[in-house]
Protein backbone atom coordinates (compact mmCIF):
# COMPACT_ATOMS: atom_id res chain seq x y z
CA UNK A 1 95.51 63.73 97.89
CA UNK A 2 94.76 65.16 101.11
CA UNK A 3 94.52 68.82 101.48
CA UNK A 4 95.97 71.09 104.00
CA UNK A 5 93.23 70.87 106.48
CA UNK A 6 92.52 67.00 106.46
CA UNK A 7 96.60 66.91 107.16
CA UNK A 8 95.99 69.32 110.14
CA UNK A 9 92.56 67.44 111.39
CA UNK A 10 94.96 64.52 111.19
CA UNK A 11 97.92 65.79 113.36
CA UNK A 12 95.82 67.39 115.62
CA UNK A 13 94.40 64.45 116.40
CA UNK A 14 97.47 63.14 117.53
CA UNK A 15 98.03 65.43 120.18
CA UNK A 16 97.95 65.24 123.52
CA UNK A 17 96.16 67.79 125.44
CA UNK A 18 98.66 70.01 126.70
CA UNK A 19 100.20 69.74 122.46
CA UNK A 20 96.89 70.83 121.36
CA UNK A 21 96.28 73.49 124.14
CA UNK A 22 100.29 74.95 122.58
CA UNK A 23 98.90 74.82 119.19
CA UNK A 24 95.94 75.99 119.94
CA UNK A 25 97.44 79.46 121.68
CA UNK A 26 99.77 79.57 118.36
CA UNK A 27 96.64 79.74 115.83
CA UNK A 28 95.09 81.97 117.80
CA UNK A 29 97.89 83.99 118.34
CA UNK A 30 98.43 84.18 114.28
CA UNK A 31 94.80 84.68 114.31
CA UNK A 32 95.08 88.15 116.42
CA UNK A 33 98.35 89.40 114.18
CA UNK A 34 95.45 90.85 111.25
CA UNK A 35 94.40 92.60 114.27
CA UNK A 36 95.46 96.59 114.82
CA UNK A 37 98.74 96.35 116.70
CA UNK A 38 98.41 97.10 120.86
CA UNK A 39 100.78 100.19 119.95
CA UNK A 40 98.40 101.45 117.47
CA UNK A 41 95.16 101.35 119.63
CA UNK A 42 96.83 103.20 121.67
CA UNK A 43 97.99 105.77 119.97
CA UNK A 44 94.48 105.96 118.15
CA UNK A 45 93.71 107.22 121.99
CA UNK A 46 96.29 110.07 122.07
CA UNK A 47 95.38 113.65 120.42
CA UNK A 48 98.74 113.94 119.55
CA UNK A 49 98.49 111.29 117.06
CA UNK A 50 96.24 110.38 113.98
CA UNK A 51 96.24 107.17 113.13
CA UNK A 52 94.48 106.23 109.87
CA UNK A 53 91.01 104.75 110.28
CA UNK A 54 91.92 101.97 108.01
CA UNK A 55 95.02 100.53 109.64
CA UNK A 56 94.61 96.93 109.80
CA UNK A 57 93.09 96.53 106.79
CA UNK A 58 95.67 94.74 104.14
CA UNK A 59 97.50 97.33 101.87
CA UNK A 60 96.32 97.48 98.08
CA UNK A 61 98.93 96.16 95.45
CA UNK A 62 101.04 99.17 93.70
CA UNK A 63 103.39 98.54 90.89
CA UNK A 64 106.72 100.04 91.57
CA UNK A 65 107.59 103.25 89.48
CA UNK A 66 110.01 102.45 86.67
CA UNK A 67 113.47 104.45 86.92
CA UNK A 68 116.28 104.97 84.46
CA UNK A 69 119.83 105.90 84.92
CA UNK A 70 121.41 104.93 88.56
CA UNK A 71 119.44 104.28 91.53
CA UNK A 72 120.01 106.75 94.00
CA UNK A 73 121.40 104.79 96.77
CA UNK A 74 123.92 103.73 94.37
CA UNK A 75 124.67 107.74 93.50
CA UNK A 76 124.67 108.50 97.50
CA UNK A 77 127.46 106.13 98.16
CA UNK A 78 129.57 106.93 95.85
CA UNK A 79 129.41 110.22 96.64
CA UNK A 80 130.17 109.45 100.32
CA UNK A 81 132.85 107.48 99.50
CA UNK A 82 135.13 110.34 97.62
């Protein structure tokens, strides 16, 4: 069975040029998406914000917090509602 890249090495091939220059701008643009966001950079610029030094970096797993009783949200509509 073929993995994922022989498939892609395979379609690519059947491009033309002006497919593979298209697909080519989409990879790289997925590529540049792990990148720090334009906004960020410049914000990073602007005393009046701080932005964390390791933005861009993929967040570390946390295991949500176990509740009992009603979730809030639930709570803050019914209250709205009477």
């Amino acid at each position: 069975m073929a993995t994922i890249r022989e498939k892609l090495r395979d379609e690519v091939e059947r491009l033309t040029e002006q497919e593979a220059e298209e697909a080519l701008r989409i990879i790289r643009s997925l590529y540049h998406r792990r990148d720090l966001a334009p906004i960020l950079r410049r914000l990073a610029g602007d005393p009046t914000f701080i932005v964390p030094e390791n933005i861009g970096r993929p967040f570390h797993k946390v295991t949500p917090a176990k509740g009992t009783g009603r979730p809030a949200s639930e709570l803050l509509v019914e209250d709205r509602s009477t």
